[in-house]
PDB file of N, CA and C in Angstrom:
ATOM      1  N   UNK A   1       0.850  -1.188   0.000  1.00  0.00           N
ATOM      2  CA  UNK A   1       0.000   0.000   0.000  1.00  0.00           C
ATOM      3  C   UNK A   1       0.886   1.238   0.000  1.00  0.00           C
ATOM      4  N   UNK A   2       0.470   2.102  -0.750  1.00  0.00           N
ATOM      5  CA  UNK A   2       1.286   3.767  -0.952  1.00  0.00           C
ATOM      6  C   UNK A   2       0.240   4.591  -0.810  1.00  0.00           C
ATOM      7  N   UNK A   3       0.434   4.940   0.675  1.00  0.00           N
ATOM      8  CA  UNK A   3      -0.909   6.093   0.947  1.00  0.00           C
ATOM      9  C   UNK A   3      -0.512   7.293  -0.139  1.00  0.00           C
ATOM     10  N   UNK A   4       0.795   7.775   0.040  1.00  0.00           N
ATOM     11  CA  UNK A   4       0.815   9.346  -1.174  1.00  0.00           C
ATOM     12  C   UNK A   4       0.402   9.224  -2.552  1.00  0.00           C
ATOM     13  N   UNK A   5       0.837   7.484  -2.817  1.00  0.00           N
ATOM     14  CA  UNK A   5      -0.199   7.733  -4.211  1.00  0.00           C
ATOM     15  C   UNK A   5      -1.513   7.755  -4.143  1.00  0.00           C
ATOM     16  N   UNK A   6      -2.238   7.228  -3.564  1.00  0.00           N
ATOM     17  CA  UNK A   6      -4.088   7.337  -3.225  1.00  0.00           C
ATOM     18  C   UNK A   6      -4.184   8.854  -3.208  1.00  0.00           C
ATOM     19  N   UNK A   7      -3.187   9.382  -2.018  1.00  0.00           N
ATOM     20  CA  UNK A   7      -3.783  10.882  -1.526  1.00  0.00           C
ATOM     21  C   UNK A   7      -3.441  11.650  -3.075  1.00  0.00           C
ATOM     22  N   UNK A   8      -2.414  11.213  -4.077  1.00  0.00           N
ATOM     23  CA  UNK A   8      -2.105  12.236  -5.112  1.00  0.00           C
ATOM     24  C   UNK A   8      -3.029  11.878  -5.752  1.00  0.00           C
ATOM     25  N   UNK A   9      -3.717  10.785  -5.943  1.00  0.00           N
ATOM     26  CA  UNK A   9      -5.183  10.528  -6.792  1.00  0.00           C
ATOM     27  C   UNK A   9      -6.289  11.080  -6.646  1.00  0.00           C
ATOM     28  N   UNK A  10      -6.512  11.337  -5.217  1.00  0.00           N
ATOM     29  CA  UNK A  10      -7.276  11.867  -4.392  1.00  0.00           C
ATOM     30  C   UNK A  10      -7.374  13.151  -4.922  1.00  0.00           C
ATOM     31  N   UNK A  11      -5.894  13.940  -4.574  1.00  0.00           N
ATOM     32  CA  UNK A  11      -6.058  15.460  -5.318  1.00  0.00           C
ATOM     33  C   UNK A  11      -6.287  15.488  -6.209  1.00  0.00           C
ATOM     34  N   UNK A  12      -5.745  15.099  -7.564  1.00  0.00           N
ATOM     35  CA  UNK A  12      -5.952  15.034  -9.158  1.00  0.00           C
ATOM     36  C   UNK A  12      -7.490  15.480  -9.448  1.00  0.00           C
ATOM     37  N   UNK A  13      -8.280  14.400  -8.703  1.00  0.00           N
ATOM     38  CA  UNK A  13      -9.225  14.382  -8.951  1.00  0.00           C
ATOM     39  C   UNK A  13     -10.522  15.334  -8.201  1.00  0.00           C
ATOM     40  N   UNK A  14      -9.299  16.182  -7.054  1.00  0.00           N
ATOM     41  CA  UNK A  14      -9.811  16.863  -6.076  1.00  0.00           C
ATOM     42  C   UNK A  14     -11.650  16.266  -5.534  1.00  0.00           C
ATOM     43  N   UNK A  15     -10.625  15.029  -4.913  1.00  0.00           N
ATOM     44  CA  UNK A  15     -11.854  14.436  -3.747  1.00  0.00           C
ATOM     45  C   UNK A  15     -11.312  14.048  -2.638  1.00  0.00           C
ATOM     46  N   UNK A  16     -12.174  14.830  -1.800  1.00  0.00           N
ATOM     47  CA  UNK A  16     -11.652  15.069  -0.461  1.00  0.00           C
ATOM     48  C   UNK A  16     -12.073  13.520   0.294  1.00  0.00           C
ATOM     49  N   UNK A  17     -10.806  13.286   1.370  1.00  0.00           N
ATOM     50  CA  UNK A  17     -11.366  12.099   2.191  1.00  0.00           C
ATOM     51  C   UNK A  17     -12.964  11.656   2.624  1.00  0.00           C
ATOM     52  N   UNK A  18     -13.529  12.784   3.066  1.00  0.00           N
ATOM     53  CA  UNK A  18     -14.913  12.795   3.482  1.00  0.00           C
ATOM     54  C   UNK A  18     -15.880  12.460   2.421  1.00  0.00           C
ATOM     55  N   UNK A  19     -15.509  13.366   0.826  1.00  0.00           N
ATOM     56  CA  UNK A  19     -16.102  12.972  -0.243  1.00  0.00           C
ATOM     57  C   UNK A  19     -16.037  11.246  -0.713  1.00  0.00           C
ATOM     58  N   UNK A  20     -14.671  10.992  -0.551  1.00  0.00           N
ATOM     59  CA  UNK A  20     -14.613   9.310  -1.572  1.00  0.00           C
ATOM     60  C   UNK A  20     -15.200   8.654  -0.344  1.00  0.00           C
ATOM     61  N   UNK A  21     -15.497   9.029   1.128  1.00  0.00           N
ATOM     62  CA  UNK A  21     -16.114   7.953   1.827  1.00  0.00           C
ATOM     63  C   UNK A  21     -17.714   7.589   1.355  1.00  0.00           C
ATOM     64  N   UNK A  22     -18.060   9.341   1.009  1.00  0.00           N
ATOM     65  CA  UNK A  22     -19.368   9.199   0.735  1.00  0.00           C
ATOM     66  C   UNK A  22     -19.673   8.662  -1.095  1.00  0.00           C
ATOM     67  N   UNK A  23     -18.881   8.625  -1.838  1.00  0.00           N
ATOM     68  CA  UNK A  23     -19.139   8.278  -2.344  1.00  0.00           C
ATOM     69  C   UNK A  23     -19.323   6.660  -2.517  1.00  0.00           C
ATOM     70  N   UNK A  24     -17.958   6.101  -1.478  1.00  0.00           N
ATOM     71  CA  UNK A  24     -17.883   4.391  -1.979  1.00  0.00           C
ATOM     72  C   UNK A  24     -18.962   3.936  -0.846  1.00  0.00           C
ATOM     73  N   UNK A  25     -19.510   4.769   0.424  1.00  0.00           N
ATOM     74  CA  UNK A  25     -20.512   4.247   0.967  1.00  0.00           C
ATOM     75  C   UNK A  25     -21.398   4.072   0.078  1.00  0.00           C
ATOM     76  N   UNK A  26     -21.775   5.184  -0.732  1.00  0.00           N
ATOM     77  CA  UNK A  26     -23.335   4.857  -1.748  1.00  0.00           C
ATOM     78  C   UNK A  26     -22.980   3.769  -2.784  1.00  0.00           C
ATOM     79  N   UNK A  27     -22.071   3.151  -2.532  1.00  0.00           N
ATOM     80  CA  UNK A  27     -21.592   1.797  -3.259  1.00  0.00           C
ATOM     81  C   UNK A  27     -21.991   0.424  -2.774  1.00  0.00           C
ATOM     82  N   UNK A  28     -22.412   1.251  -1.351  1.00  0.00           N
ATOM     83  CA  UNK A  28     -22.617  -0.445  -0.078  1.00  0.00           C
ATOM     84  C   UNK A  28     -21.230  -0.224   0.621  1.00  0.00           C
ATOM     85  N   UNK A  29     -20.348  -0.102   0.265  1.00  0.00           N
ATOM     86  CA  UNK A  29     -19.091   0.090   1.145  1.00  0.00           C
ATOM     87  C   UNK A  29     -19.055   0.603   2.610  1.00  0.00           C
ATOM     88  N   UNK A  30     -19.108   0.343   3.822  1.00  0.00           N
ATOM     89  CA  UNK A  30     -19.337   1.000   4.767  1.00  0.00           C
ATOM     90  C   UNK A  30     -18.287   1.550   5.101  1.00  0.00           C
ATOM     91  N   UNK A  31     -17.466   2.567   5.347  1.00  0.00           N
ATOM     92  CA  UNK A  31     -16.291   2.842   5.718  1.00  0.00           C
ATOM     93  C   UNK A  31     -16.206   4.377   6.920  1.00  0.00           C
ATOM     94  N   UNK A  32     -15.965   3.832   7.746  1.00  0.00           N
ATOM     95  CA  UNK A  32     -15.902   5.759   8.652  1.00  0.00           C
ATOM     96  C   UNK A  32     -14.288   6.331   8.396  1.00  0.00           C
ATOM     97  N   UNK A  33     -14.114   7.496   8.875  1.00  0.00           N
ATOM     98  CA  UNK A  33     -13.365   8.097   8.146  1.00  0.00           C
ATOM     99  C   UNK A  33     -11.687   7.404   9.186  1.00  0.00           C
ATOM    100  N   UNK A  34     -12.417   7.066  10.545  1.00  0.00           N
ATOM    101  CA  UNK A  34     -11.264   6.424  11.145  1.00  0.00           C
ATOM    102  C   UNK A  34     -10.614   4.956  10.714  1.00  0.00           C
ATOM    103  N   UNK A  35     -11.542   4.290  10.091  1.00  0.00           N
ATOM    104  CA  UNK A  35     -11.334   3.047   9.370  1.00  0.00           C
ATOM    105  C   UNK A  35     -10.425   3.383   8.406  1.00  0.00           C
ATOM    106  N   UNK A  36     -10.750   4.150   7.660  1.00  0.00           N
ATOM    107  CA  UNK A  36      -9.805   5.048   6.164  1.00  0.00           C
ATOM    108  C   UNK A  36      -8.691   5.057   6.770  1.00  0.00           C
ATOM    109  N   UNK A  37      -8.387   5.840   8.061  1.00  0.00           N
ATOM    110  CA  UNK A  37      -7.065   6.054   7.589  1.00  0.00           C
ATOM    111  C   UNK A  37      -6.218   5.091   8.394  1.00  0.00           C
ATOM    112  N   UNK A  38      -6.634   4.694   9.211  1.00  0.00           N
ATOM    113  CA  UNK A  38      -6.509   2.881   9.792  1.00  0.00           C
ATOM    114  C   UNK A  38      -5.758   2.795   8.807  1.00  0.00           C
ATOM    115  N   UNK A  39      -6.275   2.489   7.448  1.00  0.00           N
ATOM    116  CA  UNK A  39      -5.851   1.079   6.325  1.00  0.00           C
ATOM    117  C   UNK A  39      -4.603   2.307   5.846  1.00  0.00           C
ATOM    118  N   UNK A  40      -4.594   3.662   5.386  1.00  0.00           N
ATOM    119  CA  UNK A  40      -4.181   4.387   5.102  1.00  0.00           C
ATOM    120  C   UNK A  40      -2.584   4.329   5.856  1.00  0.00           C
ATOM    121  N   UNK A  41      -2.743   4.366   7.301  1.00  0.00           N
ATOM    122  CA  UNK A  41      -1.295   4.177   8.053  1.00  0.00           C
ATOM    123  C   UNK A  41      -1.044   2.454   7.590  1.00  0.00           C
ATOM    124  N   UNK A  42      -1.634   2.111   7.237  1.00  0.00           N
ATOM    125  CA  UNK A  42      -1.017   0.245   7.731  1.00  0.00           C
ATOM    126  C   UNK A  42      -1.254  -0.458   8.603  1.00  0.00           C
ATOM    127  N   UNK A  43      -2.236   0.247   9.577  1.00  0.00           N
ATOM    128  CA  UNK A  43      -2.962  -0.667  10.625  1.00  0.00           C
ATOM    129  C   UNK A  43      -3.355  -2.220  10.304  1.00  0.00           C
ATOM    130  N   UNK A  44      -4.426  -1.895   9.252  1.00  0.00           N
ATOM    131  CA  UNK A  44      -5.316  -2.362   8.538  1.00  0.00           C
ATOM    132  C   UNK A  44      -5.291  -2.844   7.454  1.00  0.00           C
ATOM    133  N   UNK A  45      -5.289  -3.647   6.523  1.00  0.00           N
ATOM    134  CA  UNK A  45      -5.424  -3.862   5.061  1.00  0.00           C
ATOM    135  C   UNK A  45      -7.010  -3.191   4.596  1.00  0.00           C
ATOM    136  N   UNK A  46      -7.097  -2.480   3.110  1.00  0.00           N
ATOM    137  CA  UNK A  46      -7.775  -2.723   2.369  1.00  0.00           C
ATOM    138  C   UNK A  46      -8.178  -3.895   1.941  1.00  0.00           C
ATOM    139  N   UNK A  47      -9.827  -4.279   2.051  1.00  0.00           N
ATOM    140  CA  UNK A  47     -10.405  -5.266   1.668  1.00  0.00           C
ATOM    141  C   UNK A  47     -10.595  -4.967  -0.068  1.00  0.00           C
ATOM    142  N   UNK A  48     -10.923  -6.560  -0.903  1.00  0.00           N
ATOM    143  CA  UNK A  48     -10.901  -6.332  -1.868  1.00  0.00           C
ATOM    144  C   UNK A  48     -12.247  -5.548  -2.469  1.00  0.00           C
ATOM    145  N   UNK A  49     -13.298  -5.588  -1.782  1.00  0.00           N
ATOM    146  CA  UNK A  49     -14.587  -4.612  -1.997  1.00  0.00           C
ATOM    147  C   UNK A  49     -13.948  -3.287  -2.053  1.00  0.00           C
ATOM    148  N   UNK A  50     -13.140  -3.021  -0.672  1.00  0.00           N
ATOM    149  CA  UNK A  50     -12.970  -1.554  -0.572  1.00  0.00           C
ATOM    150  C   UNK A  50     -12.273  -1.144  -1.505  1.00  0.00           C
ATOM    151  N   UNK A  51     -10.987  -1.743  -2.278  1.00  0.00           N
ATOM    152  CA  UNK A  51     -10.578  -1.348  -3.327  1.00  0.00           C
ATOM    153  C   UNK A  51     -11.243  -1.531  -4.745  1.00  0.00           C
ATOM    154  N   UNK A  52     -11.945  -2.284  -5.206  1.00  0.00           N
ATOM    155  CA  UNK A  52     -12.470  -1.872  -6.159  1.00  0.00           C
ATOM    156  C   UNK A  52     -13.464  -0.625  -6.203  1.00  0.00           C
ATOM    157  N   UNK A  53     -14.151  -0.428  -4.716  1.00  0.00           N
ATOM    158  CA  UNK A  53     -14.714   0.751  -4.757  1.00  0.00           C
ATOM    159  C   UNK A  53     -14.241   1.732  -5.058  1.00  0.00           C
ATOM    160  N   UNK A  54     -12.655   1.963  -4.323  1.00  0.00           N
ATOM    161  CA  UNK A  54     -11.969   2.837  -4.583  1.00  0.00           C
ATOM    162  C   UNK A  54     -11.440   3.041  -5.743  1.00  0.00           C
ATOM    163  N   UNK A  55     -10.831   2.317  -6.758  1.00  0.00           N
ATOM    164  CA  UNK A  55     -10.846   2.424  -7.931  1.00  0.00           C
ATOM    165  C   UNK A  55     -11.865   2.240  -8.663  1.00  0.00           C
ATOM    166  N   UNK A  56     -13.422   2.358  -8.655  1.00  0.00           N
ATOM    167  CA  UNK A  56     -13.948   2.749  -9.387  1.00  0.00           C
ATOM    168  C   UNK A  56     -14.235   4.139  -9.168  1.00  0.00           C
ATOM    169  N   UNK A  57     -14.344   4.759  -7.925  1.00  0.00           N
ATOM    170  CA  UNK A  57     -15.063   6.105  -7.525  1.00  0.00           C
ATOM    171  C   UNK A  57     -13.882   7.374  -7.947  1.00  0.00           C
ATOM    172  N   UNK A  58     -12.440   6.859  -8.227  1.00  0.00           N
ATOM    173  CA  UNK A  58     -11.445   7.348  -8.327  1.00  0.00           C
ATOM    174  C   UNK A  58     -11.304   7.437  -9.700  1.00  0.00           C
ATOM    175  N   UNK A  59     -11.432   6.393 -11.080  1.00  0.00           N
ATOM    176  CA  UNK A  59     -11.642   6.134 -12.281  1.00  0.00           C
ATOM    177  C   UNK A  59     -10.156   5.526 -12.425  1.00  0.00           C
ATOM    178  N   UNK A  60      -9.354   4.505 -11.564  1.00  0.00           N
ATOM    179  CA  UNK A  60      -7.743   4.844 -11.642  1.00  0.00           C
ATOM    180  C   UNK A  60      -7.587   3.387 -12.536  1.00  0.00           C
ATOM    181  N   UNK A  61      -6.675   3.564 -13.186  1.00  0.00           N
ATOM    182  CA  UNK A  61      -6.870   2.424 -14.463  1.00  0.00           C
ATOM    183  C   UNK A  61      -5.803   0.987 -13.596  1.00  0.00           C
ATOM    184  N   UNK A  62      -5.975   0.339 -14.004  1.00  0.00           N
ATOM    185  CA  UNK A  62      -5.423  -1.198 -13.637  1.00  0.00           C
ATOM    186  C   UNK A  62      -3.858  -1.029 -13.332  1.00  0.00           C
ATOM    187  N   UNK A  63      -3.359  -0.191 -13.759  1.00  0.00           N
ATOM    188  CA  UNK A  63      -1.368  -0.089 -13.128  1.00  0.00           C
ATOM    189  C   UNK A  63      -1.791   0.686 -12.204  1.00  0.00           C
ATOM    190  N   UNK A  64      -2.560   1.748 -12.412  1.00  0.00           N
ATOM    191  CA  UNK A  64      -2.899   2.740 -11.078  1.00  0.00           C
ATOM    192  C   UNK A  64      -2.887   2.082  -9.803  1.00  0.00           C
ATOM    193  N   UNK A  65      -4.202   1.038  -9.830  1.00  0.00           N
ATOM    194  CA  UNK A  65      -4.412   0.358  -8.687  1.00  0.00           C
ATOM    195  C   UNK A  65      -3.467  -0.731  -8.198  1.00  0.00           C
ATOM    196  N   UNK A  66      -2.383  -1.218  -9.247  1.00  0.00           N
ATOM    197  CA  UNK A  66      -1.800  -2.015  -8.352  1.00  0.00           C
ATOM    198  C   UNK A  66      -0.229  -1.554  -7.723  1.00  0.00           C
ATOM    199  N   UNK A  67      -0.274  -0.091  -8.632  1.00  0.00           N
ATOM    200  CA  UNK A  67       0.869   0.454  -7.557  1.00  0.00           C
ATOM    201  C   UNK A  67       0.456   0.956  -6.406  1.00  0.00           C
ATOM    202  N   UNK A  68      -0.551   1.587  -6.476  1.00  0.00           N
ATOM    203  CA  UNK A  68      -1.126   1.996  -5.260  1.00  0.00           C
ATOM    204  C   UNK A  68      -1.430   1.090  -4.325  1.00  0.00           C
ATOM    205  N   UNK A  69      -2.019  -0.033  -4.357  1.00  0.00           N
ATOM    206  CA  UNK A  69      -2.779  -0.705  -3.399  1.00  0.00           C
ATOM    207  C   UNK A  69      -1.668  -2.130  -3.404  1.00  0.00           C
ATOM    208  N   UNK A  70      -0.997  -2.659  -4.424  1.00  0.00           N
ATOM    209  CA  UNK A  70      -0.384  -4.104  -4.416  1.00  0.00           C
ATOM    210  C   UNK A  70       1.141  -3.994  -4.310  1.00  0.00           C
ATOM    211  N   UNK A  71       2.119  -2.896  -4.764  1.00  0.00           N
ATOM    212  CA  UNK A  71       3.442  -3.062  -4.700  1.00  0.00           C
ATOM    213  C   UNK A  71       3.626  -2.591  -4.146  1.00  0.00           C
ATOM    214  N   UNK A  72       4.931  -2.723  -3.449  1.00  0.00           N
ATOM    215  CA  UNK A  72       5.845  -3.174  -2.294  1.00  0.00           C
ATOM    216  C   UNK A  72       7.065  -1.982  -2.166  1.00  0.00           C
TER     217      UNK A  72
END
Protein backbone atom coordinates (compact mmCIF):
# COMPACT_ATOMS: atom_id res chain seq x y z
CA UNK A 1 0.00 0.00 0.00
CA UNK A 2 1.29 3.77 -0.95
CA UNK A 3 -0.91 6.09 0.95
CA UNK A 4 0.82 9.35 -1.17
CA UNK A 5 -0.20 7.73 -4.21
CA UNK A 6 -4.09 7.34 -3.23
CA UNK A 7 -3.78 10.88 -1.53
CA UNK A 8 -2.11 12.24 -5.11
CA UNK A 9 -5.18 10.53 -6.79
CA UNK A 10 -7.28 11.87 -4.39
CA UNK A 11 -6.06 15.46 -5.32
CA UNK A 12 -5.95 15.03 -9.16
CA UNK A 13 -9.23 14.38 -8.95
CA UNK A 14 -9.81 16.86 -6.08
CA UNK A 15 -11.85 14.44 -3.75
CA UNK A 16 -11.65 15.07 -0.46
CA UNK A 17 -11.37 12.10 2.19
CA UNK A 18 -14.91 12.79 3.48
CA UNK A 19 -16.10 12.97 -0.24
CA UNK A 20 -14.61 9.31 -1.57
CA UNK A 21 -16.11 7.95 1.83
CA UNK A 22 -19.37 9.20 0.73
CA UNK A 23 -19.14 8.28 -2.34
CA UNK A 24 -17.88 4.39 -1.98
CA UNK A 25 -20.51 4.25 0.97
CA UNK A 26 -23.33 4.86 -1.75
CA UNK A 27 -21.59 1.80 -3.26
CA UNK A 28 -22.62 -0.44 -0.08
CA UNK A 29 -19.09 0.09 1.15
CA UNK A 30 -19.34 1.00 4.77
CA UNK A 31 -16.29 2.84 5.72
CA UNK A 32 -15.90 5.76 8.65
CA UNK A 33 -13.37 8.10 8.15
CA UNK A 34 -11.26 6.42 11.15
CA UNK A 35 -11.33 3.05 9.37
CA UNK A 36 -9.80 5.05 6.16
CA UNK A 37 -7.06 6.05 7.59
CA UNK A 38 -6.51 2.88 9.79
CA UNK A 39 -5.85 1.08 6.32
CA UNK A 40 -4.18 4.39 5.10
CA UNK A 41 -1.30 4.18 8.05
CA UNK A 42 -1.02 0.25 7.73
CA UNK A 43 -2.96 -0.67 10.62
CA UNK A 44 -5.32 -2.36 8.54
CA UNK A 45 -5.42 -3.86 5.06
CA UNK A 46 -7.78 -2.72 2.37
CA UNK A 47 -10.40 -5.27 1.67
CA UNK A 48 -10.90 -6.33 -1.87
CA UNK A 49 -14.59 -4.61 -2.00
CA UNK A 50 -12.97 -1.55 -0.57
CA UNK A 51 -10.58 -1.35 -3.33
CA UNK A 52 -12.47 -1.87 -6.16
CA UNK A 53 -14.71 0.75 -4.76
CA UNK A 54 -11.97 2.84 -4.58
CA UNK A 55 -10.85 2.42 -7.93
CA UNK A 56 -13.95 2.75 -9.39
CA UNK A 57 -15.06 6.11 -7.52
CA UNK A 58 -11.44 7.35 -8.33
CA UNK A 59 -11.64 6.13 -12.28
CA UNK A 60 -7.74 4.84 -11.64
CA UNK A 61 -6.87 2.42 -14.46
CA UNK A 62 -5.42 -1.20 -13.64
CA UNK A 63 -1.37 -0.09 -13.13
CA UNK A 64 -2.90 2.74 -11.08
CA UNK A 65 -4.41 0.36 -8.69
CA UNK A 66 -1.80 -2.01 -8.35
CA UNK A 67 0.87 0.45 -7.56
CA UNK A 68 -1.13 2.00 -5.26
CA UNK A 69 -2.78 -0.71 -3.40
CA UNK A 70 -0.38 -4.10 -4.42
CA UNK A 71 3.44 -3.06 -4.70
CA UNK A 72 5.85 -3.17 -2.29
Amino acid sequence: MHPNKLKSQMALKEISVNELLDLINKKGIKMSRNSFYRRMNKVHEFDRAEILAIVDTLKLSEKEMLDIFFKQ
